[in-house]
PDB file of N, CA and C in Angstrom:
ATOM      1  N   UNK A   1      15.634  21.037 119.821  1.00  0.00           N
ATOM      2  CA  UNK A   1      16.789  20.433 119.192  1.00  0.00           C
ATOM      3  C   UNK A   1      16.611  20.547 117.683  1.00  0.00           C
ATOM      4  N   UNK A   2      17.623  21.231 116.852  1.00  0.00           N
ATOM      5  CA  UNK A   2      17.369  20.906 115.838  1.00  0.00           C
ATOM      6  C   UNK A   2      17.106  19.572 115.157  1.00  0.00           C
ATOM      7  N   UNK A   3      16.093  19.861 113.613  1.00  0.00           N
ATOM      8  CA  UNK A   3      16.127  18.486 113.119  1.00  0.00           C
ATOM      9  C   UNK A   3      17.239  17.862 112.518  1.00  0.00           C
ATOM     10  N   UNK A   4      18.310  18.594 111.860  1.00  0.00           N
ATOM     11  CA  UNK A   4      19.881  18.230 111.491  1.00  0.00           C
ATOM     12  C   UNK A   4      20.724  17.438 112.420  1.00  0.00           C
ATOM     13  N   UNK A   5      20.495  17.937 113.842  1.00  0.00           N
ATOM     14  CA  UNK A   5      21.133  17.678 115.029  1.00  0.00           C
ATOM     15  C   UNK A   5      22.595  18.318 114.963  1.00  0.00           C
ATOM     16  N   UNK A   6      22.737  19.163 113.975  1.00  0.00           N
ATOM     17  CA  UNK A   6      23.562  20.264 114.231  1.00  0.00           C
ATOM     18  C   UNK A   6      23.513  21.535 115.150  1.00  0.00           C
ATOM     19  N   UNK A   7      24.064  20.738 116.314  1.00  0.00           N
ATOM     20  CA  UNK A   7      24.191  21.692 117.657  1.00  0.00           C
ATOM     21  C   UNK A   7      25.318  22.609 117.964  1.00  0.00           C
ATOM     22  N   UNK A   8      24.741  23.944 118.144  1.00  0.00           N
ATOM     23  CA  UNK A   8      25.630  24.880 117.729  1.00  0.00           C
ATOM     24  C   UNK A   8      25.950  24.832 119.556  1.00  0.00           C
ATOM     25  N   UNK A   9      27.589  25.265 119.320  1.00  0.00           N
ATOM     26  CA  UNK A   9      27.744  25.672 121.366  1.00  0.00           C
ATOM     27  C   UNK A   9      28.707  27.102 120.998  1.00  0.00           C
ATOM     28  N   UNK A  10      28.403  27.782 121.560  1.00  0.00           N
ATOM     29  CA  UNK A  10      29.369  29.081 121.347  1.00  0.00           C
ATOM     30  C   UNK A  10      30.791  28.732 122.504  1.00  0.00           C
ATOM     31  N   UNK A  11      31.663  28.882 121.669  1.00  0.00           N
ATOM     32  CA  UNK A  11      32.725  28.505 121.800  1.00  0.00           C
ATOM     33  C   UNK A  11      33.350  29.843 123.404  1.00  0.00           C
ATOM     34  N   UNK A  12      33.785  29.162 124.400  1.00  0.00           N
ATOM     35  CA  UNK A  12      33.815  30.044 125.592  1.00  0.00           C
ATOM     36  C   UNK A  12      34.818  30.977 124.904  1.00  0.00           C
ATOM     37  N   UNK A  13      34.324  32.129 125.773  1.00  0.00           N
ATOM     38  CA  UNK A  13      35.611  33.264 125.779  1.00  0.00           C
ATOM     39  C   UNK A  13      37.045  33.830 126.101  1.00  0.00           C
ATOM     40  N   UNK A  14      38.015  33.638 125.416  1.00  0.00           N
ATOM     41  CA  UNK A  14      39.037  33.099 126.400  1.00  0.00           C
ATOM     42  C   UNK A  14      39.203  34.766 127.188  1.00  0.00           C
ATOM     43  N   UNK A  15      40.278  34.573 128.173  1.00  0.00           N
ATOM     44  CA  UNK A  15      40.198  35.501 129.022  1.00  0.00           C
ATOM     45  C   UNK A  15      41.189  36.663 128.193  1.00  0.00           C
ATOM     46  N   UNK A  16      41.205  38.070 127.693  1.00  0.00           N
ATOM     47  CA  UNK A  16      42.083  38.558 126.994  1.00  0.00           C
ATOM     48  C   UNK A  16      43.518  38.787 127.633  1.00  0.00           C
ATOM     49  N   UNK A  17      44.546  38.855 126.914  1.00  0.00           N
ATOM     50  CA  UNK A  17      46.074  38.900 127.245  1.00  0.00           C
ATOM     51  C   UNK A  17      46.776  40.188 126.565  1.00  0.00           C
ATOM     52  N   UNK A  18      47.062  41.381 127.371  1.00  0.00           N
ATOM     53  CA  UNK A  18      47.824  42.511 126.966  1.00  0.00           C
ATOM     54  C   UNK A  18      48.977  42.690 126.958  1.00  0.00           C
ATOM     55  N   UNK A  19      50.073  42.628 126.755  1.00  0.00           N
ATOM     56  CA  UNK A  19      51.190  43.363 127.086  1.00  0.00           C
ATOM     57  C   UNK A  19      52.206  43.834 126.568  1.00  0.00           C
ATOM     58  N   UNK A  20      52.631  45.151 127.196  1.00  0.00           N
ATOM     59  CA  UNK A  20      53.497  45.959 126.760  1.00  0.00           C
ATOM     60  C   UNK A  20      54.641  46.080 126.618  1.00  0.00           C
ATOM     61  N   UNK A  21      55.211  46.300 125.526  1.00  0.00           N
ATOM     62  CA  UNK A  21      56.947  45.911 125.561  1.00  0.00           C
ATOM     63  C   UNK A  21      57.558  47.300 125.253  1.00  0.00           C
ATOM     64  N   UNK A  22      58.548  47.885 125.230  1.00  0.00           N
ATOM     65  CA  UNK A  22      59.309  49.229 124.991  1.00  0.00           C
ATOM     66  C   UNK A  22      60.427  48.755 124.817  1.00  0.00           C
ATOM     67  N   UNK A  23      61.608  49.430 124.002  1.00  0.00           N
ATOM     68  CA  UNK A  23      62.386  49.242 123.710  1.00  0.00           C
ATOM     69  C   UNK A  23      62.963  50.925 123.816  1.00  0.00           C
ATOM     70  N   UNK A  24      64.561  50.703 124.236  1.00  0.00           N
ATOM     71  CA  UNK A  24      64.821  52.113 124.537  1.00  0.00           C
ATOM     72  C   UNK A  24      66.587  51.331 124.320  1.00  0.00           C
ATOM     73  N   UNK A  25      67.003  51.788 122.763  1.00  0.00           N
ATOM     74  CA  UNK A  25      68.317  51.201 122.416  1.00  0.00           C
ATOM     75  C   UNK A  25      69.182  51.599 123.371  1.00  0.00           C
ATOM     76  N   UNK A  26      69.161  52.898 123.556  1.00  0.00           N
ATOM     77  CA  UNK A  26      70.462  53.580 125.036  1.00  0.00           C
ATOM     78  C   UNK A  26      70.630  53.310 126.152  1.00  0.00           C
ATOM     79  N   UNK A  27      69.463  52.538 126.284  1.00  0.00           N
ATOM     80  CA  UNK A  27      68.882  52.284 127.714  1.00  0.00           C
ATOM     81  C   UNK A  27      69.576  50.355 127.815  1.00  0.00           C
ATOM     82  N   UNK A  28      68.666  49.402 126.885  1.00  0.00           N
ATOM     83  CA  UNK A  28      69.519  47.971 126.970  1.00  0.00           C
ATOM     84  C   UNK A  28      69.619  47.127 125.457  1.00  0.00           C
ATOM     85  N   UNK A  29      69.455  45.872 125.505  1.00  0.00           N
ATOM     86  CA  UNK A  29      70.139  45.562 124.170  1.00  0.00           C
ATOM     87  C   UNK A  29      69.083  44.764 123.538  1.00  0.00           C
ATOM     88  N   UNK A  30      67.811  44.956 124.916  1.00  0.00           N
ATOM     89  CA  UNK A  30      66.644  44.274 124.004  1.00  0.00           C
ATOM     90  C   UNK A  30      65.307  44.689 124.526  1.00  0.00           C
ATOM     91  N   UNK A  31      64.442  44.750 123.874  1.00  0.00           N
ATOM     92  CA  UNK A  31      62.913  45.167 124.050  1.00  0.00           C
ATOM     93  C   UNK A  31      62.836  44.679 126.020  1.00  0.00           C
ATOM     94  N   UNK A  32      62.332  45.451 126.387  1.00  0.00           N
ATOM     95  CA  UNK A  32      61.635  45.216 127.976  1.00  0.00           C
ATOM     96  C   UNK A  32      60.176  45.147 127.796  1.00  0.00           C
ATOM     97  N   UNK A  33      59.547  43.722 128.803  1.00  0.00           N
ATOM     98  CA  UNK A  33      58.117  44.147 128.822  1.00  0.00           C
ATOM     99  C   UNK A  33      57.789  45.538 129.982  1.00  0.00           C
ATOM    100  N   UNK A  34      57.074  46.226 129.548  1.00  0.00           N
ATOM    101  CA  UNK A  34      56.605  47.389 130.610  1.00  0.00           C
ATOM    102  C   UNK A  34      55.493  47.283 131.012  1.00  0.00           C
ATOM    103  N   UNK A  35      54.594  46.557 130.833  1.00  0.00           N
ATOM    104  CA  UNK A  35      52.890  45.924 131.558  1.00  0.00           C
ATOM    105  C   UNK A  35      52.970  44.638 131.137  1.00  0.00           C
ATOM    106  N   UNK A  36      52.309  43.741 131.710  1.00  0.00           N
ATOM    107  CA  UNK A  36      51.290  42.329 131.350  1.00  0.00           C
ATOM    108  C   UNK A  36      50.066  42.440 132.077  1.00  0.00           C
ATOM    109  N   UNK A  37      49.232  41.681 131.591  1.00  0.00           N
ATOM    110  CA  UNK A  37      48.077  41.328 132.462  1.00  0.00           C
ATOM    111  C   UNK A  37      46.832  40.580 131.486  1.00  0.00           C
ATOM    112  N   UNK A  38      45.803  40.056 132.898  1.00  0.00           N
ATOM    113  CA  UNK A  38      44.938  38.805 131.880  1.00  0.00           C
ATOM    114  C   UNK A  38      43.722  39.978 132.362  1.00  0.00           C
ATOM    115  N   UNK A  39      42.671  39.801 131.267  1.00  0.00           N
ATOM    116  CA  UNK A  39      41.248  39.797 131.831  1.00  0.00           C
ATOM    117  C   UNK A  39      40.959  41.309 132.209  1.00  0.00           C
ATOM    118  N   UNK A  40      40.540  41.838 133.265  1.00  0.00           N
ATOM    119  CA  UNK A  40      40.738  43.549 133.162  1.00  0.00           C
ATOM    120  C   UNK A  40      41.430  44.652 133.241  1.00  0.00           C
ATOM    121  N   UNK A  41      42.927  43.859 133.717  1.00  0.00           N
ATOM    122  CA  UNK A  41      43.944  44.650 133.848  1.00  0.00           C
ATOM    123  C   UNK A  41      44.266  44.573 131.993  1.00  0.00           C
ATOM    124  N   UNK A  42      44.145  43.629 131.604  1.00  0.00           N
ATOM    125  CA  UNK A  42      44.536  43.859 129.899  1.00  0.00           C
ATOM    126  C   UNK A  42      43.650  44.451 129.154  1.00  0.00           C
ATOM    127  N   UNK A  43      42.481  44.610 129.833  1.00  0.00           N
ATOM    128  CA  UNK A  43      41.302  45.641 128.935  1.00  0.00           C
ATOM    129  C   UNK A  43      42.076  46.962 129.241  1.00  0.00           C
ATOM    130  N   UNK A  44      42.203  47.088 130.568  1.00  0.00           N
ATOM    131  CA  UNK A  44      43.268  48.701 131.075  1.00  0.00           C
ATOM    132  C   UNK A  44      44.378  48.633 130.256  1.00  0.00           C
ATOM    133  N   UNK A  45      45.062  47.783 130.127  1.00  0.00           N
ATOM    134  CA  UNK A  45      46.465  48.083 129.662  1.00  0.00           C
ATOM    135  C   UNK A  45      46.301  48.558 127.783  1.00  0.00           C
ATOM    136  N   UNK A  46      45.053  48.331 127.243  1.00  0.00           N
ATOM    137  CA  UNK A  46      44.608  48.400 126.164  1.00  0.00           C
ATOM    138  C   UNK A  46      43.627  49.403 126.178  1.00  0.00           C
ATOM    139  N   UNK A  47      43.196  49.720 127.087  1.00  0.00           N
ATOM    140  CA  UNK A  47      42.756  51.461 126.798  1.00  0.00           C
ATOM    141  C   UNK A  47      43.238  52.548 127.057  1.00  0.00           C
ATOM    142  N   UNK A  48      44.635  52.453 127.652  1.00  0.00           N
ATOM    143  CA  UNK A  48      45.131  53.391 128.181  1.00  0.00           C
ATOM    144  C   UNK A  48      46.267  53.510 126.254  1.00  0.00           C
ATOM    145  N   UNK A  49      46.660  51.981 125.931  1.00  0.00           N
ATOM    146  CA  UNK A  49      47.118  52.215 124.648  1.00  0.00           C
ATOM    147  C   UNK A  49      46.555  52.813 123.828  1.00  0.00           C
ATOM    148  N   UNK A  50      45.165  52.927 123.518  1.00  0.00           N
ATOM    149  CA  UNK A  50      44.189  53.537 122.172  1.00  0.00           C
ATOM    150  C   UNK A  50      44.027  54.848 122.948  1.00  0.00           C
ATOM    151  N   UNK A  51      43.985  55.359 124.092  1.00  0.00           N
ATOM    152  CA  UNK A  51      43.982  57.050 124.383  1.00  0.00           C
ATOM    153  C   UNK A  51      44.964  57.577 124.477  1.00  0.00           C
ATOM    154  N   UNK A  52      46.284  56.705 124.307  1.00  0.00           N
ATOM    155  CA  UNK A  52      47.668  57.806 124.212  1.00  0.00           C
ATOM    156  C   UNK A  52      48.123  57.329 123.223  1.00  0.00           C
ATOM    157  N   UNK A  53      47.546  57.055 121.821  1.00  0.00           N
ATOM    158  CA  UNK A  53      47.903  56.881 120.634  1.00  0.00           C
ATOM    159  C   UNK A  53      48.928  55.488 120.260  1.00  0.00           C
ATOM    160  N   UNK A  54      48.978  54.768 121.202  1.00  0.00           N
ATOM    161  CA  UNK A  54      50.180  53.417 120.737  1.00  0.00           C
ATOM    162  C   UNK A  54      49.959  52.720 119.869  1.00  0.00           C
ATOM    163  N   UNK A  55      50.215  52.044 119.087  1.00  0.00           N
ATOM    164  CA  UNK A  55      49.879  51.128 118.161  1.00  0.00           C
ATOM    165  C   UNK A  55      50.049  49.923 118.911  1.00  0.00           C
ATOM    166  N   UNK A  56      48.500  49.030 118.634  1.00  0.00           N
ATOM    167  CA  UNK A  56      48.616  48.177 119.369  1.00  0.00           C
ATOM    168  C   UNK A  56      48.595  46.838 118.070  1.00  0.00           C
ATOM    169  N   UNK A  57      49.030  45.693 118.165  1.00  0.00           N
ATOM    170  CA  UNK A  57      48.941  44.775 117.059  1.00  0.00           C
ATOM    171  C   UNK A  57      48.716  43.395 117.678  1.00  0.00           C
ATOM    172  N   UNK A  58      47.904  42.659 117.255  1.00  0.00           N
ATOM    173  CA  UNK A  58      46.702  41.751 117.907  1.00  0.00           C
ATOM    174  C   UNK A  58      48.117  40.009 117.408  1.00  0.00           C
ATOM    175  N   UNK A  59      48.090  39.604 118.303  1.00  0.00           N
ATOM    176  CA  UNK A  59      49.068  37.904 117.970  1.00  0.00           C
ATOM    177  C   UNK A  59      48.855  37.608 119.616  1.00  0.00           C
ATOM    178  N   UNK A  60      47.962  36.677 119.746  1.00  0.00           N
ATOM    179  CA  UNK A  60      47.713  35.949 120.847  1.00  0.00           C
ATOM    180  C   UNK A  60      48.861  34.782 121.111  1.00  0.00           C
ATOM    181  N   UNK A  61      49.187  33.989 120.305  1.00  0.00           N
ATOM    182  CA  UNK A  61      50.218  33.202 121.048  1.00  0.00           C
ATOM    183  C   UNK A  61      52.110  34.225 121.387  1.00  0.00           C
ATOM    184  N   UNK A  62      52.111  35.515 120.537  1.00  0.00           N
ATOM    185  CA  UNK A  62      53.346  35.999 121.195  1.00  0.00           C
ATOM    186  C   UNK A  62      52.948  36.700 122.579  1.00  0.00           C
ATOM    187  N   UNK A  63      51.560  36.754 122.900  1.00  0.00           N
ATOM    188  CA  UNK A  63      51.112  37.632 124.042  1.00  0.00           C
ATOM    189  C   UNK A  63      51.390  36.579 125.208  1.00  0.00           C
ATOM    190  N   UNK A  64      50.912  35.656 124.927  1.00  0.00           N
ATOM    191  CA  UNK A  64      50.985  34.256 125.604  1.00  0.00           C
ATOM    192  C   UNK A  64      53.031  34.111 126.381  1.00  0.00           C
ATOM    193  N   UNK A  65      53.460  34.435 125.072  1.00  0.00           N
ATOM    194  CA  UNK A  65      54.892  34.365 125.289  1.00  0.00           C
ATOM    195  C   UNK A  65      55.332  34.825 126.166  1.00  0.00           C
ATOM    196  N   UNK A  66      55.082  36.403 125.988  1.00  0.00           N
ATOM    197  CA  UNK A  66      55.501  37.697 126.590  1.00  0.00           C
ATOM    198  C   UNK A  66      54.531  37.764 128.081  1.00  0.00           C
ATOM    199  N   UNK A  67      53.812  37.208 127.937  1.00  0.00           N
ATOM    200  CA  UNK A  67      53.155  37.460 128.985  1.00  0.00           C
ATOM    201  C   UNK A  67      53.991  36.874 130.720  1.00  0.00           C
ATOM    202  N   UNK A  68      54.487  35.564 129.779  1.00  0.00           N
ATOM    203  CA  UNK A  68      55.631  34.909 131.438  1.00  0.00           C
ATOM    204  C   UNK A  68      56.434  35.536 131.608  1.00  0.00           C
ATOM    205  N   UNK A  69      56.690  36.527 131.095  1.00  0.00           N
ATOM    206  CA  UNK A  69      58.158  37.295 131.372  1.00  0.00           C
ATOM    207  C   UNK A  69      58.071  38.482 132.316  1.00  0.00           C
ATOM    208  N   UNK A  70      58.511  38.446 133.497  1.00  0.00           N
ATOM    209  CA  UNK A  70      58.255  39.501 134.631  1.00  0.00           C
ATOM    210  C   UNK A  70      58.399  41.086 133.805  1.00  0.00           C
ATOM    211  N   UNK A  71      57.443  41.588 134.688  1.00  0.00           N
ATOM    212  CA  UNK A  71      57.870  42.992 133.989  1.00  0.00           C
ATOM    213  C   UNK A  71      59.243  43.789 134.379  1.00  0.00           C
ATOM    214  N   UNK A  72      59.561  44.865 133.499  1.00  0.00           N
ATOM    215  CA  UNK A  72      60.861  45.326 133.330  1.00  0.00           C
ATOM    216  C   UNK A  72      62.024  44.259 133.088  1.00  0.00           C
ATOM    217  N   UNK A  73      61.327  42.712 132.438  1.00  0.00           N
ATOM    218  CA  UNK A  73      63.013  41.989 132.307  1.00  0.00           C
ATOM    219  C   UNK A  73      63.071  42.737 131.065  1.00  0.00           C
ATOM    220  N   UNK A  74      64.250  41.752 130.263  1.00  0.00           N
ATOM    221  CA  UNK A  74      64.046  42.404 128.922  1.00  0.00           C
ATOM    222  C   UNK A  74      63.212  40.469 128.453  1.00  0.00           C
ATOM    223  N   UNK A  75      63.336  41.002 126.909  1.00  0.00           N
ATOM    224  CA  UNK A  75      62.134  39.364 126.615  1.00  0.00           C
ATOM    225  C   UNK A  75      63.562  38.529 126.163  1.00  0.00           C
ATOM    226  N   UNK A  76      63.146  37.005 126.089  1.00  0.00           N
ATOM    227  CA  UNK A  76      64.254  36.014 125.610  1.00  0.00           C
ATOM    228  C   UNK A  76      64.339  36.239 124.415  1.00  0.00           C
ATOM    229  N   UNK A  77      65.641  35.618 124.125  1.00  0.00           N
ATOM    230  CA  UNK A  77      66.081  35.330 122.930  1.00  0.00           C
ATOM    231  C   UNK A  77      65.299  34.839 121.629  1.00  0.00           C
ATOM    232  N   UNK A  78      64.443  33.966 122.444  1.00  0.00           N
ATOM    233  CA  UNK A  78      63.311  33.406 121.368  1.00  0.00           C
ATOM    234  C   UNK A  78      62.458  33.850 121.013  1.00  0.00           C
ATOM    235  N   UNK A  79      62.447  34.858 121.431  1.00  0.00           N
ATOM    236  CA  UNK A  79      61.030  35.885 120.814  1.00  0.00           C
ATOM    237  C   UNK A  79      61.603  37.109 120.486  1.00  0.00           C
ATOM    238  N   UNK A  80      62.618  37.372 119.733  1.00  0.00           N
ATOM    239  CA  UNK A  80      63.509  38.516 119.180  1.00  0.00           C
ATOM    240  C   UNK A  80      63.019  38.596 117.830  1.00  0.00           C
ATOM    241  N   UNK A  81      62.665  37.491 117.044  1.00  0.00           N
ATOM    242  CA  UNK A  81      62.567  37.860 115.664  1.00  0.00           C
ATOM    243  C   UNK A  81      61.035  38.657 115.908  1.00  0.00           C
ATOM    244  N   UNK A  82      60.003  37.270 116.247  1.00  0.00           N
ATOM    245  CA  UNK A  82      58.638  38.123 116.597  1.00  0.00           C
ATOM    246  C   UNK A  82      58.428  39.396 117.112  1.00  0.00           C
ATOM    247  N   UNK A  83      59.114  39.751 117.929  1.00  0.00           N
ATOM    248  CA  UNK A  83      59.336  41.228 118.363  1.00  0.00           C
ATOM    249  C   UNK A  83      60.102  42.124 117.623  1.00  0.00           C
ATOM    250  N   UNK A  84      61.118  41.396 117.284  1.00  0.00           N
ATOM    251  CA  UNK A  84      61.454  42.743 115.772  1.00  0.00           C
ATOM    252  C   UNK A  84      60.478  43.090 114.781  1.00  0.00           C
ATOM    253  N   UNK A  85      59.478  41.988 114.760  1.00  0.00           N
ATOM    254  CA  UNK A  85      58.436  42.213 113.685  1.00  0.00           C
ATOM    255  C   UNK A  85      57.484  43.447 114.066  1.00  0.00           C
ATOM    256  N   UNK A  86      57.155  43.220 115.095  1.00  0.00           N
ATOM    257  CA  UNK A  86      56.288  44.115 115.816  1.00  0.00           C
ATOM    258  C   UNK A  86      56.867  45.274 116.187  1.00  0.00           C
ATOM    259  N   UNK A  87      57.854  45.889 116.588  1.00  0.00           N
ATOM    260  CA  UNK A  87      58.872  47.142 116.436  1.00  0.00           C
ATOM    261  C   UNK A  87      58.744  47.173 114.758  1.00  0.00           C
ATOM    262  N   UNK A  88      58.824  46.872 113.773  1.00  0.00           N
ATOM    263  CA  UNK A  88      58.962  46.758 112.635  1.00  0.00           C
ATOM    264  C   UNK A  88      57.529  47.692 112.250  1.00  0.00           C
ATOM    265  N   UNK A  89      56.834  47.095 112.429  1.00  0.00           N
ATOM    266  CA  UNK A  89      55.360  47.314 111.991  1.00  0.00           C
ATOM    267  C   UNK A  89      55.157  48.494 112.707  1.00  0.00           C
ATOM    268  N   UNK A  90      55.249  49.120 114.150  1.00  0.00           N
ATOM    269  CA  UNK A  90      55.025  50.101 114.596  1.00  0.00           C
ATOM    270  C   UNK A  90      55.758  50.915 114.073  1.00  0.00           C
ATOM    271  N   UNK A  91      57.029  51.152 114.115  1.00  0.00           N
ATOM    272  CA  UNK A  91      57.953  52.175 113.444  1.00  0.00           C
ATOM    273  C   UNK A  91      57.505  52.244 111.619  1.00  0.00           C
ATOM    274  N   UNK A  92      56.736  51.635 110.997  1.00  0.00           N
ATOM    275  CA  UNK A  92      56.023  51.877 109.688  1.00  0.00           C
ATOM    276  C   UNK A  92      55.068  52.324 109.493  1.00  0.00           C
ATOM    277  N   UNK A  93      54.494  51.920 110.773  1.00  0.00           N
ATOM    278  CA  UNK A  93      52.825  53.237 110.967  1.00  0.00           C
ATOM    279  C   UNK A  93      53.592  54.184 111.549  1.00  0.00           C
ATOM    280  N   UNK A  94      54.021  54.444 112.518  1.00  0.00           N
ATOM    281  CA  UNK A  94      54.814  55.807 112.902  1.00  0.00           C
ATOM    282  C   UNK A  94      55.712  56.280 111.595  1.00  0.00           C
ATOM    283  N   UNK A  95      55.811  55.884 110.549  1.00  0.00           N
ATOM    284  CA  UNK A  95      56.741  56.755 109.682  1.00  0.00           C
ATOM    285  C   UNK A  95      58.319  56.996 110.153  1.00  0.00           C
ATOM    286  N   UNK A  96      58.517  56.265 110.979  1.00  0.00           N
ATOM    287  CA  UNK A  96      60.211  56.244 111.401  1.00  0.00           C
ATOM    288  C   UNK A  96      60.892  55.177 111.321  1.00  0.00           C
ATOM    289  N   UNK A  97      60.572  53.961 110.896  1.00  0.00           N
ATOM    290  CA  UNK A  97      61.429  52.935 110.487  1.00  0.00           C
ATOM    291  C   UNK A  97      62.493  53.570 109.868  1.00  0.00           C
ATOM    292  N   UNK A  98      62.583  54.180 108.688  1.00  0.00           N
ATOM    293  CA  UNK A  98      64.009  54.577 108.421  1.00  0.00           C
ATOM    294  C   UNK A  98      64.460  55.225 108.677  1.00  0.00           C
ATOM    295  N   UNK A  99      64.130  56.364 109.777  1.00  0.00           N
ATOM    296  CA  UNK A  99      64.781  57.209 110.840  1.00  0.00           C
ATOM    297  C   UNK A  99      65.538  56.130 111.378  1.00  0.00           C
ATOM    298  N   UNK A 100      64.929  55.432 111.954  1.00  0.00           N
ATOM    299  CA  UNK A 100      65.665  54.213 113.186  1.00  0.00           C
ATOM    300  C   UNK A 100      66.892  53.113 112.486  1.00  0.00           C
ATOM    301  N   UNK A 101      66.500  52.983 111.647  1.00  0.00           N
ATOM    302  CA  UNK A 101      67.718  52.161 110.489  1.00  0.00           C
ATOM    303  C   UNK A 101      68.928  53.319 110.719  1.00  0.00           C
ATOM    304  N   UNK A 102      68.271  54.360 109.879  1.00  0.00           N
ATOM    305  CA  UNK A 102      69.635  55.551 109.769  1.00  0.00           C
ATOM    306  C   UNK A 102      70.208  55.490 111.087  1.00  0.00           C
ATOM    307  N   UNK A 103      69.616  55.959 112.627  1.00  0.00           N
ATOM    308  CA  UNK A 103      70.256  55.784 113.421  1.00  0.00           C
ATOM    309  C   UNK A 103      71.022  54.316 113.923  1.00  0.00           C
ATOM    310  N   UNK A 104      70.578  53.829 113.708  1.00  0.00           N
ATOM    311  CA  UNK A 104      71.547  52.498 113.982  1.00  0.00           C
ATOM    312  C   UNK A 104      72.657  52.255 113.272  1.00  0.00           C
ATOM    313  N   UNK A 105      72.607  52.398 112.098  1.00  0.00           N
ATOM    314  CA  UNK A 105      73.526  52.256 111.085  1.00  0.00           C
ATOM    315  C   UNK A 105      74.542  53.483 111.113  1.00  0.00           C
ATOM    316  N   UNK A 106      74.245  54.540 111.858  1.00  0.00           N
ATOM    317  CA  UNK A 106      75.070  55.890 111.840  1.00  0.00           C
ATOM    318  C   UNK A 106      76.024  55.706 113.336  1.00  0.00           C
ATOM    319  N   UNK A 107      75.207  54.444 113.939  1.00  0.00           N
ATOM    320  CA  UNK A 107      76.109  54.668 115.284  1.00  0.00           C
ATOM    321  C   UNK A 107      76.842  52.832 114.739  1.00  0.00           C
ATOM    322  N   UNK A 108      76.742  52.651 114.086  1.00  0.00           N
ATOM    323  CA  UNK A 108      77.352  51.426 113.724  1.00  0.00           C
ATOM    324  C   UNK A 108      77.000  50.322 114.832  1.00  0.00           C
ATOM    325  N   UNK A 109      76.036  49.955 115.070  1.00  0.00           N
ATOM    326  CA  UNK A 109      75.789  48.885 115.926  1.00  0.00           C
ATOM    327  C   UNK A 109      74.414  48.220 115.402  1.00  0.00           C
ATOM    328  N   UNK A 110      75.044  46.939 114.709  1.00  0.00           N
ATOM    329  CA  UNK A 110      73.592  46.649 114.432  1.00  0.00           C
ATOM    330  C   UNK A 110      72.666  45.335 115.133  1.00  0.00           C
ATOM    331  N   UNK A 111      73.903  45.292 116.282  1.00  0.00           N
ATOM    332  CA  UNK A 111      72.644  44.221 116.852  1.00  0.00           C
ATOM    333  C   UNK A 111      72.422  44.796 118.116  1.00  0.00           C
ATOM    334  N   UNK A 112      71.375  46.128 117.695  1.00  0.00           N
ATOM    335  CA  UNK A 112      70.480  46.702 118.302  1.00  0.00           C
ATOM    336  C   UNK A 112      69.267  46.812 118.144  1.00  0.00           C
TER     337      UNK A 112
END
């Protein structure tokens, strides 16, 4: 025991949370999840992302979110801004955010 009695406990591991959302404007009017999963299906669903190049971006409580949502729904309403963020951020490492503006704005629909 230390003499401080500063007892260290390593804090448990929580179980990891993956999942995948796609968005396909032609297709519906809001992001779809396309995988979830806890624990080794989300280690899979996260290595199959880093070997076919996806950008993956780390927020545990929107994973949490997304995670109740059956796959292929599309996600609620309440998690539209957070998920625009994240479409946001991917389309800026991909270099097409303003491809995707231009197209939206060229087909005049912007609550897509």
């Amino acid at each position: 025991m230390p003499a401080s009695g500063d007892e260290r406990h390593d804090a448990p591991r929580k179980t990891p949370i993956a999942v995948a959302i796609d968005y396909d404007a032609a297709d519906s009017c809001a992001p779809k999840v396309v995988a979830s999963g806890r624990g080794a299906i989300a280690e899979q669903i996260l290595r199959l992302a880093f070997a076919r190049g996806v950008k993956v971006r780390e927020d545990a409580d929107l994973a949490e979110l997304l995670s109740a949502i059956d796959v292929d729904s599309e996600i609620p309403v309440e998690a539209f801004i957070a998920v625009a963020e994240i479409l946001a951020y991917v389309y800026r490492l991909n270099g097409s955010l303003e491809a995707k503006m231009v197209e939206v704005a060229q087909r005049g629909d912007t609550h897509r």
